[in-house]
Structures are given as structure tokens and as C-alpha cells.
PDB file of N, CA and C in Angstrom:
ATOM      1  N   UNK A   1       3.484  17.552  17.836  1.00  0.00           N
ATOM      2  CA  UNK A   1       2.370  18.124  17.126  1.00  0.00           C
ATOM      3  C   UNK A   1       1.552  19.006  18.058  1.00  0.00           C
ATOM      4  N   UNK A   2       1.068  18.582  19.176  1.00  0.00           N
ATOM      5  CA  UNK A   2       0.686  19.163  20.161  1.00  0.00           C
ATOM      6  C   UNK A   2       1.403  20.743  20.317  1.00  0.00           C
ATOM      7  N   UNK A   3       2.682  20.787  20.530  1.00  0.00           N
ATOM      8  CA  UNK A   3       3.077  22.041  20.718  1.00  0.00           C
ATOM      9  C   UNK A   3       3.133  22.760  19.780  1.00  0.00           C
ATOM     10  N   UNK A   4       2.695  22.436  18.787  1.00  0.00           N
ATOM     11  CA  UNK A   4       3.276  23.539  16.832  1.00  0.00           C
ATOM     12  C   UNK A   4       1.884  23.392  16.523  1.00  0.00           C
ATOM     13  N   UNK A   5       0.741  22.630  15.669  1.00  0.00           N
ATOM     14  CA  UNK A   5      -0.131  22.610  15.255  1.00  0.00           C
ATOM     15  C   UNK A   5      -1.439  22.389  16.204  1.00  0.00           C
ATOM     16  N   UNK A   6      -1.500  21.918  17.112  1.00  0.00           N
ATOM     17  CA  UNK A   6      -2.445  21.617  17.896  1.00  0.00           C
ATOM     18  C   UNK A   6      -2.562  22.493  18.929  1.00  0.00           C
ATOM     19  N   UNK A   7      -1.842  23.460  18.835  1.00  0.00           N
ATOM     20  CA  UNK A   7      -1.798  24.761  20.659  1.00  0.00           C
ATOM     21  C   UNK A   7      -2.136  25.999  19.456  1.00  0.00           C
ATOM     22  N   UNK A   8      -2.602  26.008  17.898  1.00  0.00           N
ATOM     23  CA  UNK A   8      -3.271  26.795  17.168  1.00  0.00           C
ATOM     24  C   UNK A   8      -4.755  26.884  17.144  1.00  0.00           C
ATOM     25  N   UNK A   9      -5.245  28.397  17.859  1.00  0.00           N
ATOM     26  CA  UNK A   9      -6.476  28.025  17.952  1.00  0.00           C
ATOM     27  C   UNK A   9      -7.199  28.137  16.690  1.00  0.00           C
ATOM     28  N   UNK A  10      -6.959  28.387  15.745  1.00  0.00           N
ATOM     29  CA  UNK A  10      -7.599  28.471  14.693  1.00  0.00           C
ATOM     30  C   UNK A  10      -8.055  26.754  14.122  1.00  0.00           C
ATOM     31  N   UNK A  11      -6.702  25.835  14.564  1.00  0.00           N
ATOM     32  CA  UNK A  11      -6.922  24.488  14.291  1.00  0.00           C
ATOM     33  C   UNK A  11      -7.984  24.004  14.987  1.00  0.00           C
ATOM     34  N   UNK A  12      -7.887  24.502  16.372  1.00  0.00           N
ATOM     35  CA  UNK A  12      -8.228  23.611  17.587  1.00  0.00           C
ATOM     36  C   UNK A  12     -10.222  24.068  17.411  1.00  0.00           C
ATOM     37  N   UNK A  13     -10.316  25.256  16.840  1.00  0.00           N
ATOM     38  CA  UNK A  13     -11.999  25.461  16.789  1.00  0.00           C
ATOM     39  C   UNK A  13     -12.628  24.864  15.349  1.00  0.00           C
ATOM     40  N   UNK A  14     -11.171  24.602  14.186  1.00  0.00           N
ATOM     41  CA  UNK A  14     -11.667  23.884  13.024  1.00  0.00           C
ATOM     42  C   UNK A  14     -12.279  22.364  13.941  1.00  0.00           C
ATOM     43  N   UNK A  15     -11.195  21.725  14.071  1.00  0.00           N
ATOM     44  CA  UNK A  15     -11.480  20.513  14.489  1.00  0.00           C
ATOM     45  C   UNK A  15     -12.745  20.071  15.267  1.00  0.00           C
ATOM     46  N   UNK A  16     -12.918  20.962  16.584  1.00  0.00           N
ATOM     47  CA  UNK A  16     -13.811  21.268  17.312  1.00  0.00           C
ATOM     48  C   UNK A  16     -14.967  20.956  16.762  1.00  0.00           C
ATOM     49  N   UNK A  17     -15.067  21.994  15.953  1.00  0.00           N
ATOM     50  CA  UNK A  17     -16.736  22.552  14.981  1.00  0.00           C
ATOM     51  C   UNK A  17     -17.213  20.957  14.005  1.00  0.00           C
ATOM     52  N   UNK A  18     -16.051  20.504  13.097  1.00  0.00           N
ATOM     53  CA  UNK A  18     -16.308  19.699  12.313  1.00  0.00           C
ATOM     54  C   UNK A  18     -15.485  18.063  12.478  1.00  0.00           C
ATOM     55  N   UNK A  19     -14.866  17.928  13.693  1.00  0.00           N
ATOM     56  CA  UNK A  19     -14.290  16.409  13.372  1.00  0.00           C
ATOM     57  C   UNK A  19     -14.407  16.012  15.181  1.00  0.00           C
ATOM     58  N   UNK A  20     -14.397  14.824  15.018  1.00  0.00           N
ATOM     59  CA  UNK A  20     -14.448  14.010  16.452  1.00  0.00           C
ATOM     60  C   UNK A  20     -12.508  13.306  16.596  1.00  0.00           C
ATOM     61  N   UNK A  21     -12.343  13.847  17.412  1.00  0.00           N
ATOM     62  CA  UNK A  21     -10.425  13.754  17.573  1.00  0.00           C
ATOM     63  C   UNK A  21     -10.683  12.749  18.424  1.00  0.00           C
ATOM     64  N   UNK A  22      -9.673  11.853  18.337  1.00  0.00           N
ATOM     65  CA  UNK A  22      -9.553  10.562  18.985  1.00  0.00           C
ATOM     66  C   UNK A  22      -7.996   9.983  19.180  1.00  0.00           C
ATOM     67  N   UNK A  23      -7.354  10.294  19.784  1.00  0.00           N
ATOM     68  CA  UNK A  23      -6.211   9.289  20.113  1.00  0.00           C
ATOM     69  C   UNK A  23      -5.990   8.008  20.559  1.00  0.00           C
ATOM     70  N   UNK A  24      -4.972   7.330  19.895  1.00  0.00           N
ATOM     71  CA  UNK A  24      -4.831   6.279  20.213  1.00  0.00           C
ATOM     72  C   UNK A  24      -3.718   5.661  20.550  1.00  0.00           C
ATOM     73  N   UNK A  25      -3.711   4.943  21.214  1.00  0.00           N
ATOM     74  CA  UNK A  25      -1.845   4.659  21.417  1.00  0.00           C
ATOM     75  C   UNK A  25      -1.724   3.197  20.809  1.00  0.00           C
ATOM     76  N   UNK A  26      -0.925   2.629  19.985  1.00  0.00           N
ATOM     77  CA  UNK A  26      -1.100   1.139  18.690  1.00  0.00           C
ATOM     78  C   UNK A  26      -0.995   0.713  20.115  1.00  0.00           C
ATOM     79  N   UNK A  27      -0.680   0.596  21.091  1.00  0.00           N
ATOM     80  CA  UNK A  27      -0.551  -0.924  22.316  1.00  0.00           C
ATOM     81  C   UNK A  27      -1.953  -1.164  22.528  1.00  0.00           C
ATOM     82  N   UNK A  28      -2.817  -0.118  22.610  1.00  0.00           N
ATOM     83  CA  UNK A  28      -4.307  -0.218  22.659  1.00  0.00           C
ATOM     84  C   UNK A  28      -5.371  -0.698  21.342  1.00  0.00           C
ATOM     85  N   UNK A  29      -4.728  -0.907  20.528  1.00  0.00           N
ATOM     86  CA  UNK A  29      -5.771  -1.484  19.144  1.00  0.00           C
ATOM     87  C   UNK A  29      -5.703  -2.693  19.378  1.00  0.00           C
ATOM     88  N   UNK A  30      -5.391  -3.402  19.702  1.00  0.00           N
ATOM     89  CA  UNK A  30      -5.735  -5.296  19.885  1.00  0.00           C
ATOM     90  C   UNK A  30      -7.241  -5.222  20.931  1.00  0.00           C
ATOM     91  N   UNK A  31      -6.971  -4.177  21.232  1.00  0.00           N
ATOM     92  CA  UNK A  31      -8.283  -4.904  22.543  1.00  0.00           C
ATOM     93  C   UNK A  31      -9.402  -4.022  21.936  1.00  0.00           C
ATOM     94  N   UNK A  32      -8.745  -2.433  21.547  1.00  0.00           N
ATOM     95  CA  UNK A  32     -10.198  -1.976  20.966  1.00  0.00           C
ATOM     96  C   UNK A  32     -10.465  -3.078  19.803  1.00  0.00           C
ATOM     97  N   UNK A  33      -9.701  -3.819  18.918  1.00  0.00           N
ATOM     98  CA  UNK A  33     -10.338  -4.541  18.098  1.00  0.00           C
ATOM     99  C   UNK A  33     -11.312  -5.652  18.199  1.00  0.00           C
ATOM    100  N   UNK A  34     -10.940  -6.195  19.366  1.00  0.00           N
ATOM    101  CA  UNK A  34     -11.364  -7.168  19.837  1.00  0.00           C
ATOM    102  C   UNK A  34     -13.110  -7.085  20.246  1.00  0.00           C
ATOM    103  N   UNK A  35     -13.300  -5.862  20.038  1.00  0.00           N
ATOM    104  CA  UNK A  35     -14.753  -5.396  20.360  1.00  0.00           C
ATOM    105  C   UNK A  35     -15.348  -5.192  21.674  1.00  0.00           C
ATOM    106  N   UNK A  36     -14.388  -5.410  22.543  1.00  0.00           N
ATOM    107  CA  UNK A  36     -14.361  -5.144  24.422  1.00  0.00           C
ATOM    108  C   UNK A  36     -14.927  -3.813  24.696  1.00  0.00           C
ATOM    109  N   UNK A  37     -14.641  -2.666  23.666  1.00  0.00           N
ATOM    110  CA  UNK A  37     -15.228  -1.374  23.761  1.00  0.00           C
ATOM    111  C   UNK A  37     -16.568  -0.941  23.205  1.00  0.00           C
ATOM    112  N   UNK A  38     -16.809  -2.586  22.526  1.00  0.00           N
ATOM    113  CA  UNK A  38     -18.298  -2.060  21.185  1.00  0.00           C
ATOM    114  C   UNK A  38     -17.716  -2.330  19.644  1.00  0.00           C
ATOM    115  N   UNK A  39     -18.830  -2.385  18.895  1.00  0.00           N
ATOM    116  CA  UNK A  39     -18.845  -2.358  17.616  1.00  0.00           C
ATOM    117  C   UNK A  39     -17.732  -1.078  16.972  1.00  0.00           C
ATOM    118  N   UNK A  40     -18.129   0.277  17.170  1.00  0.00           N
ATOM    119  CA  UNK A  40     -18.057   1.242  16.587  1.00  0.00           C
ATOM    120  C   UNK A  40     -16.702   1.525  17.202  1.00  0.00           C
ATOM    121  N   UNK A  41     -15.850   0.932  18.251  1.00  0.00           N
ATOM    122  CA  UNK A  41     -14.983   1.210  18.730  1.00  0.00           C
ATOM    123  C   UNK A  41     -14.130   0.134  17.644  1.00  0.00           C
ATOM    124  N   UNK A  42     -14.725  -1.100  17.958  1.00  0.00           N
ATOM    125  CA  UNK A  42     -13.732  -1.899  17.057  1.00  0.00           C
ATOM    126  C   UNK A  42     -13.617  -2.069  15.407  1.00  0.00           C
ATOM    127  N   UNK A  43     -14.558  -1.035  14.701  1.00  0.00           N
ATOM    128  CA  UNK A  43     -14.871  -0.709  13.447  1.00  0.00           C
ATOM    129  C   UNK A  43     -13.436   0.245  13.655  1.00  0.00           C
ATOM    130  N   UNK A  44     -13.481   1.207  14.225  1.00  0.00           N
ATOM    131  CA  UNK A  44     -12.478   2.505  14.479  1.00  0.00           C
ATOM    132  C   UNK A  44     -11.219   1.897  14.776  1.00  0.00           C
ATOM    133  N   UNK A  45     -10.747   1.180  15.196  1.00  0.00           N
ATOM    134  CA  UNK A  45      -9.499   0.218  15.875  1.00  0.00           C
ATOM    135  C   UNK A  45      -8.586  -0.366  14.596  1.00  0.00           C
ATOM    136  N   UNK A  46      -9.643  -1.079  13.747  1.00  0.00           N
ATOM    137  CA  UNK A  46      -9.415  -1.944  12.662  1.00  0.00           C
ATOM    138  C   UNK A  46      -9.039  -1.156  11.660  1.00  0.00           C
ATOM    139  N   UNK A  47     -10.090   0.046  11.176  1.00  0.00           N
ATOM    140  CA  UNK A  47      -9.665   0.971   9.949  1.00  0.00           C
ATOM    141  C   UNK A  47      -7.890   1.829  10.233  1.00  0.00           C
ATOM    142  N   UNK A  48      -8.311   2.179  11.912  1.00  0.00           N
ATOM    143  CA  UNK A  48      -6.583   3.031  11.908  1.00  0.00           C
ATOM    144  C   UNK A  48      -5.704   1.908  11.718  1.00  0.00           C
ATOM    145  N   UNK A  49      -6.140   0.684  12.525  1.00  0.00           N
ATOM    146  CA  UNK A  49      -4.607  -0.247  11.889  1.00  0.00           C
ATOM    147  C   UNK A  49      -4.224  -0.598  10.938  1.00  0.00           C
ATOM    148  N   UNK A  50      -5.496  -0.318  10.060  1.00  0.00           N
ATOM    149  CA  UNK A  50      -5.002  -0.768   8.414  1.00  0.00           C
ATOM    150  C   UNK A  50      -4.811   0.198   8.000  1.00  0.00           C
ATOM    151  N   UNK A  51      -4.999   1.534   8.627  1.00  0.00           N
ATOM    152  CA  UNK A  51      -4.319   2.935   7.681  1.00  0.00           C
ATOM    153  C   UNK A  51      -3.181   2.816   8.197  1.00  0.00           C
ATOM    154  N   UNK A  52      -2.896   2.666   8.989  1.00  0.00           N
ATOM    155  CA  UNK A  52      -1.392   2.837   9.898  1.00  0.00           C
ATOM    156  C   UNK A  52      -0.183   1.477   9.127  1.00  0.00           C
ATOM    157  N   UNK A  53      -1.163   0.230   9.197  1.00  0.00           N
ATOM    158  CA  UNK A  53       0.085  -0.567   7.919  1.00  0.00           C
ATOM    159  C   UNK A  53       0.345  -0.207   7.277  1.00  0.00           C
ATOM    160  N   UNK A  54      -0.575   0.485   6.249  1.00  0.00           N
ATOM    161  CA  UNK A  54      -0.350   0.343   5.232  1.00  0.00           C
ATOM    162  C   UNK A  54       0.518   1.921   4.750  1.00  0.00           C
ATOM    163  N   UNK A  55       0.821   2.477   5.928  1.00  0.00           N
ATOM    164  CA  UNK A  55       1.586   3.864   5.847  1.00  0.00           C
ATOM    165  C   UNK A  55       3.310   3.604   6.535  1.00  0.00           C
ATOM    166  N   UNK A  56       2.952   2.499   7.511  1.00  0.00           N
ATOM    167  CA  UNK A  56       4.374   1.916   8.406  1.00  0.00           C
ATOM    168  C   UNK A  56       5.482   1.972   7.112  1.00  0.00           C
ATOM    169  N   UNK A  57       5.631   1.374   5.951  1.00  0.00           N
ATOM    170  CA  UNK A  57       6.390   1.201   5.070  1.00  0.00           C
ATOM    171  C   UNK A  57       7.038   2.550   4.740  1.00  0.00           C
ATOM    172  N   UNK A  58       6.406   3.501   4.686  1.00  0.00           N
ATOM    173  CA  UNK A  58       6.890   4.776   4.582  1.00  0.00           C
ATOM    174  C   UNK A  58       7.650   5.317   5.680  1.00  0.00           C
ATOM    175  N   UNK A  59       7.063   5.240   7.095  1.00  0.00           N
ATOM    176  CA  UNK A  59       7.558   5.730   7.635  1.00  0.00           C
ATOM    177  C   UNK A  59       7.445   5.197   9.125  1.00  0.00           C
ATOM    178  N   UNK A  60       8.693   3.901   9.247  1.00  0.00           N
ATOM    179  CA  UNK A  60       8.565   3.081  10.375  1.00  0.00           C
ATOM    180  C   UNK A  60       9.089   3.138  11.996  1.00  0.00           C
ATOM    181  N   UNK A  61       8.799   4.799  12.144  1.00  0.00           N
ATOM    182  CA  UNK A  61       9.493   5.067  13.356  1.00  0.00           C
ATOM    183  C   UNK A  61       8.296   5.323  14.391  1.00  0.00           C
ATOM    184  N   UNK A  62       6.988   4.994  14.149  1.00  0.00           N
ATOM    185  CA  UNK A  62       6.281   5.106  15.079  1.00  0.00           C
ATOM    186  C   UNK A  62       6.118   6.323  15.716  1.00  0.00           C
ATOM    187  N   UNK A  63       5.798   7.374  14.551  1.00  0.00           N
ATOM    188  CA  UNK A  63       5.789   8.845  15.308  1.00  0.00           C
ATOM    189  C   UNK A  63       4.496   9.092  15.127  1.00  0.00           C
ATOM    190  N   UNK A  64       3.652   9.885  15.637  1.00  0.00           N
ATOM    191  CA  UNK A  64       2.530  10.404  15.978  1.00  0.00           C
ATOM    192  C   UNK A  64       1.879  10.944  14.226  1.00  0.00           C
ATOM    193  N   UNK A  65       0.583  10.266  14.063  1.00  0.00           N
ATOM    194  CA  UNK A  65       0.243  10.457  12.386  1.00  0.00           C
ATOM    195  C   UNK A  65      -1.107  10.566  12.737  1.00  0.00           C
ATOM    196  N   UNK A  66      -1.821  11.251  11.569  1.00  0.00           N
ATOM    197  CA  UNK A  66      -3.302  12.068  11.376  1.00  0.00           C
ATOM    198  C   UNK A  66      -3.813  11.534  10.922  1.00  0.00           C
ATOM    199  N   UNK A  67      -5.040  10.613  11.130  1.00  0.00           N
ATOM    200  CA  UNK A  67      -6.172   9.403  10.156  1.00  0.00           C
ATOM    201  C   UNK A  67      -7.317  10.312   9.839  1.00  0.00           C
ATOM    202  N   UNK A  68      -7.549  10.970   9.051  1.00  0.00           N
ATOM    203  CA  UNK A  68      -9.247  11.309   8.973  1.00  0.00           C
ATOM    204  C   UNK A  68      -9.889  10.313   8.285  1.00  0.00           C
ATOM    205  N   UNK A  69     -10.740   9.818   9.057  1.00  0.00           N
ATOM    206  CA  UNK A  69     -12.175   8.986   8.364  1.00  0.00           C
ATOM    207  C   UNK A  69     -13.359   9.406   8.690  1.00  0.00           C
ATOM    208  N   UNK A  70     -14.071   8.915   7.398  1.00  0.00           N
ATOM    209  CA  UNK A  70     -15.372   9.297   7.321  1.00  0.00           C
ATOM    210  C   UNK A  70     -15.805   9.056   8.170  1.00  0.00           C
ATOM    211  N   UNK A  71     -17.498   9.419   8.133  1.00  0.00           N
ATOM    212  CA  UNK A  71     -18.528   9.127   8.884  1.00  0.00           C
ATOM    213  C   UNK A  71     -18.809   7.661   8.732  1.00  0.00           C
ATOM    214  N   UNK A  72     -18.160   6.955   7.350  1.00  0.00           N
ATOM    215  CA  UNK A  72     -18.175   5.236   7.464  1.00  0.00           C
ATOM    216  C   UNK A  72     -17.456   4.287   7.822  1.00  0.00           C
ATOM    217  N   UNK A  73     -16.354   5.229   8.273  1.00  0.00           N
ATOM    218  CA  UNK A  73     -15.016   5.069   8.898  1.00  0.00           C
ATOM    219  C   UNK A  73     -14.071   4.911   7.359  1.00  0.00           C
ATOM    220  N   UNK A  74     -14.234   5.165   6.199  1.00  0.00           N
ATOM    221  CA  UNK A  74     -13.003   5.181   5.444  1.00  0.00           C
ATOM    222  C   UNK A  74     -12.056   6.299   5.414  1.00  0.00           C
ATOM    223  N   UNK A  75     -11.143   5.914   4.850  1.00  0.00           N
ATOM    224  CA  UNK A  75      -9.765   6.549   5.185  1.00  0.00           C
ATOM    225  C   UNK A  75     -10.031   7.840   3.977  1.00  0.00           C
ATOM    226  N   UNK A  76     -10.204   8.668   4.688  1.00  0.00           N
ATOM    227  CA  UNK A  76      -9.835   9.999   3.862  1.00  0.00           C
ATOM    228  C   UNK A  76      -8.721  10.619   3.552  1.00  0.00           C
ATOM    229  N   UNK A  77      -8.189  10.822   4.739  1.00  0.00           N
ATOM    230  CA  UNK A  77      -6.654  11.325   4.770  1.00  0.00           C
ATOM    231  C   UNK A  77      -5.499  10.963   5.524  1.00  0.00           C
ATOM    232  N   UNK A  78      -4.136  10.977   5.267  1.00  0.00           N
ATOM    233  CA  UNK A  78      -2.832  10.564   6.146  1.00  0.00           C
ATOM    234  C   UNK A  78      -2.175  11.466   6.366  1.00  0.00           C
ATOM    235  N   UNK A  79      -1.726  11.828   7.573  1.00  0.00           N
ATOM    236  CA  UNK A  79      -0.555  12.810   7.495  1.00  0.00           C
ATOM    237  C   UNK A  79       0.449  12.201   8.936  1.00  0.00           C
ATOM    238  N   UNK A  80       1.227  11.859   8.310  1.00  0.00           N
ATOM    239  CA  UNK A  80       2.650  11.370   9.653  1.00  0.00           C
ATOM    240  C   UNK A  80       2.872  13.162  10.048  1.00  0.00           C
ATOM    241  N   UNK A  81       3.750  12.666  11.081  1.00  0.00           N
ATOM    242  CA  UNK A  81       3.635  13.884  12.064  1.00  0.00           C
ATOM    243  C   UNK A  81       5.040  14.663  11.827  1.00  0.00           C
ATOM    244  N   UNK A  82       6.136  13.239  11.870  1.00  0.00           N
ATOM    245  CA  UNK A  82       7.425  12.845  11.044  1.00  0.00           C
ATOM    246  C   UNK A  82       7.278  12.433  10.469  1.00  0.00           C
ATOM    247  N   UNK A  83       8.309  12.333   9.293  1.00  0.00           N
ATOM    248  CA  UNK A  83       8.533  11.389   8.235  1.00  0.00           C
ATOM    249  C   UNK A  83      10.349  11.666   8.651  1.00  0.00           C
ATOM    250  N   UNK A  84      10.820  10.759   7.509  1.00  0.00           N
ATOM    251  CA  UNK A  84      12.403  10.141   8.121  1.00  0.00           C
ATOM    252  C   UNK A  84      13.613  11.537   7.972  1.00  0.00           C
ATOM    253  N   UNK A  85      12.862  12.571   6.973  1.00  0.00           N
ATOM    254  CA  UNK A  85      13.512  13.829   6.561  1.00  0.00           C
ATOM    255  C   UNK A  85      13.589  14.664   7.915  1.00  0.00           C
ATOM    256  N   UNK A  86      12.636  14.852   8.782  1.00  0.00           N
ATOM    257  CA  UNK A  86      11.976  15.388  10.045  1.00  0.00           C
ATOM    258  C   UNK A  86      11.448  16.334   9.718  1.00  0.00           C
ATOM    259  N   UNK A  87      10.859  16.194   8.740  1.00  0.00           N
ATOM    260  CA  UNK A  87       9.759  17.623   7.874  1.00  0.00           C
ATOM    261  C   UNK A  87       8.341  17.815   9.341  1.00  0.00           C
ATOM    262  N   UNK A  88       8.341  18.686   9.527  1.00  0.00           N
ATOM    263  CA  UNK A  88       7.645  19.107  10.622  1.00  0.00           C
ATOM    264  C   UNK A  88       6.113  19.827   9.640  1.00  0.00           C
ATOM    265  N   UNK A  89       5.321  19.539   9.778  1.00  0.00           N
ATOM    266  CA  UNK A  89       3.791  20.023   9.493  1.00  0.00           C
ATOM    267  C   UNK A  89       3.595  21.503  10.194  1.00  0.00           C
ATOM    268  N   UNK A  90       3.138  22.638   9.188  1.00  0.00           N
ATOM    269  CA  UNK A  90       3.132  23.884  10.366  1.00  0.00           C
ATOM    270  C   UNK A  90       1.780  23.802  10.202  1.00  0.00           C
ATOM    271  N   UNK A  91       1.081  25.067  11.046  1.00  0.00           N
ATOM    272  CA  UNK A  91      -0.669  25.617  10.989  1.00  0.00           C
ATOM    273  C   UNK A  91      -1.025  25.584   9.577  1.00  0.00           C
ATOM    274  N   UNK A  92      -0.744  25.920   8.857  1.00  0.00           N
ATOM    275  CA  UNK A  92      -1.273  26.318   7.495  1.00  0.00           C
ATOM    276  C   UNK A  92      -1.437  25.116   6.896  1.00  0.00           C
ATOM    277  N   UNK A  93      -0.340  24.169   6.897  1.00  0.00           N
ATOM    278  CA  UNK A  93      -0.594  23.120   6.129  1.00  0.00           C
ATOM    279  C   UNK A  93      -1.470  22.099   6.587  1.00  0.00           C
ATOM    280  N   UNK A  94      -1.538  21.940   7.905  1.00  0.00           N
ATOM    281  CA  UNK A  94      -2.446  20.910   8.836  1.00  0.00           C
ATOM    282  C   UNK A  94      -3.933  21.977   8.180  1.00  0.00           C
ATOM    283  N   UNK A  95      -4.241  22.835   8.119  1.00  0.00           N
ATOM    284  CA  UNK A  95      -5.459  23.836   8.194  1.00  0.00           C
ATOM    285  C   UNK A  95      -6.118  23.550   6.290  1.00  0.00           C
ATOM    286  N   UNK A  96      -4.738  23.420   6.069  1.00  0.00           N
ATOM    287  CA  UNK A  96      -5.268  22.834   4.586  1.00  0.00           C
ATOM    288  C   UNK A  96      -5.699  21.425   4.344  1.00  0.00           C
ATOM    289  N   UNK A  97      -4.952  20.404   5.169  1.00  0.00           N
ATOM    290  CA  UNK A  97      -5.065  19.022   5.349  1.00  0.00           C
ATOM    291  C   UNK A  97      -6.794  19.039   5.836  1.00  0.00           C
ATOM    292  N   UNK A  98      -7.084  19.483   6.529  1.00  0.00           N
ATOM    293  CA  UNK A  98      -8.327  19.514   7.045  1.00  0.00           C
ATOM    294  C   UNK A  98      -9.062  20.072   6.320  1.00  0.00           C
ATOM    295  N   UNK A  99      -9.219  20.736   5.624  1.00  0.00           N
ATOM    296  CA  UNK A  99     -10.042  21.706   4.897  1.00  0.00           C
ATOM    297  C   UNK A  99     -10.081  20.716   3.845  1.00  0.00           C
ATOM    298  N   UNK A 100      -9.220  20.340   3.476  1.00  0.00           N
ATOM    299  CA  UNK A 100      -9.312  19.190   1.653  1.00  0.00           C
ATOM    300  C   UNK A 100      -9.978  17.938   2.229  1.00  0.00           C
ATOM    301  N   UNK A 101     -10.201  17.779   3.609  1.00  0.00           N
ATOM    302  CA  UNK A 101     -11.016  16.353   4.074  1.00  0.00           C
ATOM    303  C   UNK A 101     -12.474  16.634   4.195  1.00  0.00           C
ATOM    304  N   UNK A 102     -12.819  17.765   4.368  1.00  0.00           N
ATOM    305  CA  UNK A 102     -13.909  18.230   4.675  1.00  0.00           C
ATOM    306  C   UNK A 102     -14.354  18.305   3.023  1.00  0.00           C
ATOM    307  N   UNK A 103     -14.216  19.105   2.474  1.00  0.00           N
ATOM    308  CA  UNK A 103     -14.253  18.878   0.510  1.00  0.00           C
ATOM    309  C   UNK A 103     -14.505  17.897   0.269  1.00  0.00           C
ATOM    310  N   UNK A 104     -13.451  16.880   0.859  1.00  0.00           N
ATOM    311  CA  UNK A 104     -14.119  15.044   0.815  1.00  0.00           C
ATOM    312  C   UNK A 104     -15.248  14.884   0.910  1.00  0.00           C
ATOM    313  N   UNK A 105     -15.585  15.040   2.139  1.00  0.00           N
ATOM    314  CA  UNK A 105     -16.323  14.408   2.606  1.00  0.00           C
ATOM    315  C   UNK A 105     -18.180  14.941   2.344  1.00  0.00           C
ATOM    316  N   UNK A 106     -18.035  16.230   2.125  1.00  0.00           N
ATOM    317  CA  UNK A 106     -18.949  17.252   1.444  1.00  0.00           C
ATOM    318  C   UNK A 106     -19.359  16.656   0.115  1.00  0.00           C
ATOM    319  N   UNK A 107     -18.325  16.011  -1.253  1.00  0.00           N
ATOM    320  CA  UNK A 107     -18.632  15.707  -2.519  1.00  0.00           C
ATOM    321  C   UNK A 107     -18.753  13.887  -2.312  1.00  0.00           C
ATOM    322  N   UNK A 108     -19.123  13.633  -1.526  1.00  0.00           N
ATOM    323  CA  UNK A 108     -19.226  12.485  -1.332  1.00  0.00           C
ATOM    324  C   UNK A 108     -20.837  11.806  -0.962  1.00  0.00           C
TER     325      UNK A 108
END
């Protein structure tokens, strides 16, 4: 993702301007859950692992996937990075993915 959608600067000043990017690697959610990092870390820990179960069924290869949550931490949007076809996400569609979260989050 990094090299196709994320090295787009058009993405990289959306994101910038309007979302807080956060990576995570799943070996690290037990301990952010655990609250060792804080409340707001382990609020954030808990919501991706339950977006991330509840998406594993779809697509259980552990490839790199897109959580937008709110400002209350709910799950706005999913986007796997792969899915099992190897459908690859280009600029436009990630630029739309983001743009329809922001709409979210605006009529909300």
C-alpha cells in the first residue's frame, strides 16, 4: 500500500489535513489493550481488534487493512489492502474511501 496509494501526494495531504494515521502491528494489541499505553490507546486497540475480527472471516491472510474511526472511536470504514482475488486498491479509489468517511463523519 505504501508504494501504490500511500507515496500519492494527493492522499498523503488528504489524510494529513483531516485524519490521525496510526499503525499497528496485531502482535502489539494485547498490550495496547491492556491499557499500559492509557485509556485512549486501549479504547483504540480494542475497536481495531474488533474491526479486524470481525473482517478476518473475509479475508484471513493477515494483509495490511484501513480502519477509519470516528472521533468516538466507531468503525466507519474497512478496506483490506488484499483480499484473496489480489485486487489491489489504486489512488482514486482509496481518495474516494476517504472522502465517503469524511461525509460520515460530517452527517453525523
Amino acid at each position: 500500500m505504501r508504494a501504490v496509494v500511500l507515496s500519492d501526494s494527493k492522499i498523503i495531504k488528504l489524510l494529513n489535513k483531516h485524519y490521525v494515521s496510526v499503525f499497528l502491528l496485531l502482535r502489539d494489541l494485547p498490550e495496547l489493550q491492556n491499557g499500559e499505553k492509557g485509556d485512549w490507546a486501549s479504547k483504540l486497540a480494542t475497536r481495531v481488534t474488533e474491526a479486524y475480527e470481525k473482517t478476518i472471516t473475509h479475508n484471513p491472510d493477515h494483509s495490511v487493512h484501513s480502519f477509519i474511526l470516528s472521533p468516538q472511536l466507531e468503525l466507519i470504514g474497512h478496506l483490506p489492502y488484499r483480499t484473496s482475488n489480489e485486487f489491489h486498491i489504486n489512488e482514486k479509489g482509496y481518495h474516494i474511501f476517504l472522502m465517503d468517511a469524511l461525509e460520515t463523519v460530517k452527517r453525523d
